[in-house]
PDB file of N, CA and C in Angstrom:
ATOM      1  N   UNK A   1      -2.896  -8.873 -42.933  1.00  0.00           N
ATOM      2  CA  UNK A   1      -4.256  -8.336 -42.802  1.00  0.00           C
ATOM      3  C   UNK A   1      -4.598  -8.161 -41.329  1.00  0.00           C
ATOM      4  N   UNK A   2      -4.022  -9.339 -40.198  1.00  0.00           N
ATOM      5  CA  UNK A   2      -4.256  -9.122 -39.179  1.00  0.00           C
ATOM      6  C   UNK A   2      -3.289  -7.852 -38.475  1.00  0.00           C
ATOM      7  N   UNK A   3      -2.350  -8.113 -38.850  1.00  0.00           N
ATOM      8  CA  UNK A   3      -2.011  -6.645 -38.484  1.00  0.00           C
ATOM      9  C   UNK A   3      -2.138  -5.377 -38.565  1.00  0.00           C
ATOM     10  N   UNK A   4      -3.245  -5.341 -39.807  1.00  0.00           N
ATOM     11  CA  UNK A   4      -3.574  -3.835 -40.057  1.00  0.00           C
ATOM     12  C   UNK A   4      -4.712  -3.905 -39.210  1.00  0.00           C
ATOM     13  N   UNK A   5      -5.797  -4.693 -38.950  1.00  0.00           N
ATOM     14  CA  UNK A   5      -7.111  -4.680 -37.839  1.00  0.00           C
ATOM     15  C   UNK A   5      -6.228  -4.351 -36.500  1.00  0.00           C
ATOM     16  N   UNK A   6      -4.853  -4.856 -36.405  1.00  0.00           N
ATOM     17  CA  UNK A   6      -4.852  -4.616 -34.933  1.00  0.00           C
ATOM     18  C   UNK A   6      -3.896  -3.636 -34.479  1.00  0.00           C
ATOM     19  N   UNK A   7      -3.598  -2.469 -35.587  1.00  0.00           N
ATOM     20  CA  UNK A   7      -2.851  -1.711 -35.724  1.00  0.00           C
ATOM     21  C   UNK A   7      -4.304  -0.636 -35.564  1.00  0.00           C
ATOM     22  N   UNK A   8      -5.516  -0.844 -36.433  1.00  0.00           N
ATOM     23  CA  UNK A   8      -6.125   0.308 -36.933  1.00  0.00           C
ATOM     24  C   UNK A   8      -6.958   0.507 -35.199  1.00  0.00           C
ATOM     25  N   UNK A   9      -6.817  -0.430 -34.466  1.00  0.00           N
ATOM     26  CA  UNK A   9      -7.795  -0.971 -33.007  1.00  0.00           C
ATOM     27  C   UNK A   9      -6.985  -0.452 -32.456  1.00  0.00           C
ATOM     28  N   UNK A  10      -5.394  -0.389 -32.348  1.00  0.00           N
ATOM     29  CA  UNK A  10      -4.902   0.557 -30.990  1.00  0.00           C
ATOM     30  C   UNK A  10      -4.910   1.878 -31.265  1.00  0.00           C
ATOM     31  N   UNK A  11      -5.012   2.527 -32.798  1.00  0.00           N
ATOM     32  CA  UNK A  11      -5.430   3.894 -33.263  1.00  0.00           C
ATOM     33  C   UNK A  11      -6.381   4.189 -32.608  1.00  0.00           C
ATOM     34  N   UNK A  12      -7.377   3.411 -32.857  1.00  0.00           N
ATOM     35  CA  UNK A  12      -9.070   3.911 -32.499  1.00  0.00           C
ATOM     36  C   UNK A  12      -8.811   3.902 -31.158  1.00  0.00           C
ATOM     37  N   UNK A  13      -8.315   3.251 -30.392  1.00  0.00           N
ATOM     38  CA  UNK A  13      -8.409   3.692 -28.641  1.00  0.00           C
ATOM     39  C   UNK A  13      -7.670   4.522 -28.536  1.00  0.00           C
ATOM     40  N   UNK A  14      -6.635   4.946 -29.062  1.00  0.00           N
ATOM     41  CA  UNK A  14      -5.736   6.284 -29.132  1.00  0.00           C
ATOM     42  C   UNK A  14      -6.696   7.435 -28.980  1.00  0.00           C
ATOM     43  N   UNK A  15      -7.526   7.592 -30.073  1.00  0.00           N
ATOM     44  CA  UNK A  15      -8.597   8.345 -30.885  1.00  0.00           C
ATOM     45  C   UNK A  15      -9.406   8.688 -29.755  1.00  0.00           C
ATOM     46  N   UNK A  16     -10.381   7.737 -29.292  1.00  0.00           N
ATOM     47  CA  UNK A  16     -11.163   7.526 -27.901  1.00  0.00           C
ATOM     48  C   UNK A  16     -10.696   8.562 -26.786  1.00  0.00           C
ATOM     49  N   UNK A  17      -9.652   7.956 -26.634  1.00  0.00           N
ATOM     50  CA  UNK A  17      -8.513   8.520 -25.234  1.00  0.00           C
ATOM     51  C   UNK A  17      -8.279  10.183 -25.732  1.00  0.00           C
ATOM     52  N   UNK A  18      -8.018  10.634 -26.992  1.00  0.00           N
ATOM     53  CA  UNK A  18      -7.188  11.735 -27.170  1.00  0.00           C
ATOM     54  C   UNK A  18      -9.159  12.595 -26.834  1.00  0.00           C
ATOM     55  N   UNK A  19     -10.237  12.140 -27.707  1.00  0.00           N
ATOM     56  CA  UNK A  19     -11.788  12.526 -27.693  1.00  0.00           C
ATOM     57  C   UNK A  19     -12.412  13.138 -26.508  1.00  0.00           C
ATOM     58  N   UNK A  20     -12.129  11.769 -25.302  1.00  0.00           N
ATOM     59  CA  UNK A  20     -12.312  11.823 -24.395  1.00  0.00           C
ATOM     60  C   UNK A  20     -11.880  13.278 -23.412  1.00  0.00           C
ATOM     61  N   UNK A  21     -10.431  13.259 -23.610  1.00  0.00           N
ATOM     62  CA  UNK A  21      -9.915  14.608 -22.715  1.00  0.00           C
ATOM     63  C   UNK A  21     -10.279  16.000 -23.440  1.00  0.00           C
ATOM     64  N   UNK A  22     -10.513  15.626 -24.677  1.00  0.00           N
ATOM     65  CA  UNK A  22     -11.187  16.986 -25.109  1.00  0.00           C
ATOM     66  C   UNK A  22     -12.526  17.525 -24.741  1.00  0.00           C
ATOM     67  N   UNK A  23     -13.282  16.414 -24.421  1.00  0.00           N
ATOM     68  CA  UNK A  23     -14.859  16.614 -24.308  1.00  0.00           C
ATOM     69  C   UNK A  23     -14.530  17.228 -23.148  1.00  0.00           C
ATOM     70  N   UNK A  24     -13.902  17.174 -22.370  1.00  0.00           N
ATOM     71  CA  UNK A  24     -13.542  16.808 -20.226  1.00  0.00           C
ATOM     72  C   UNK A  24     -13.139  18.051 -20.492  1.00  0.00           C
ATOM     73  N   UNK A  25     -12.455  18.781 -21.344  1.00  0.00           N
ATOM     74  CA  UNK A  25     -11.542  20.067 -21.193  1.00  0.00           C
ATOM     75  C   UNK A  25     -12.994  21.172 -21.853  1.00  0.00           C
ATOM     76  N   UNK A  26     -13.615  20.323 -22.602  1.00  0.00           N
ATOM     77  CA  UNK A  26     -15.049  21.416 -23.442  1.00  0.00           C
ATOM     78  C   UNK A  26     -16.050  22.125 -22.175  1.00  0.00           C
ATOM     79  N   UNK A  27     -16.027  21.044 -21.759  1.00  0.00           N
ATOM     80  CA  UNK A  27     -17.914  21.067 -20.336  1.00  0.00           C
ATOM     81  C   UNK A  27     -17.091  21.584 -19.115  1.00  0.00           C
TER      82      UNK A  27
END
């Protein structure tokens, strides 16, 4: 179980990170 929370937590900063350069590439 703990490994899926800390599997699904380096996704979500993946997610963040991939969000991030898109917004930066939008404006």
């Amino acid at each position: 179980m703990s490994k899926a929370i800390e599997r699904t937590r380096v996704v979500q900063e993946e997610v963040d990170e991939v969000f991030g350069k898109v917004v930066e590439a939008m404006e």
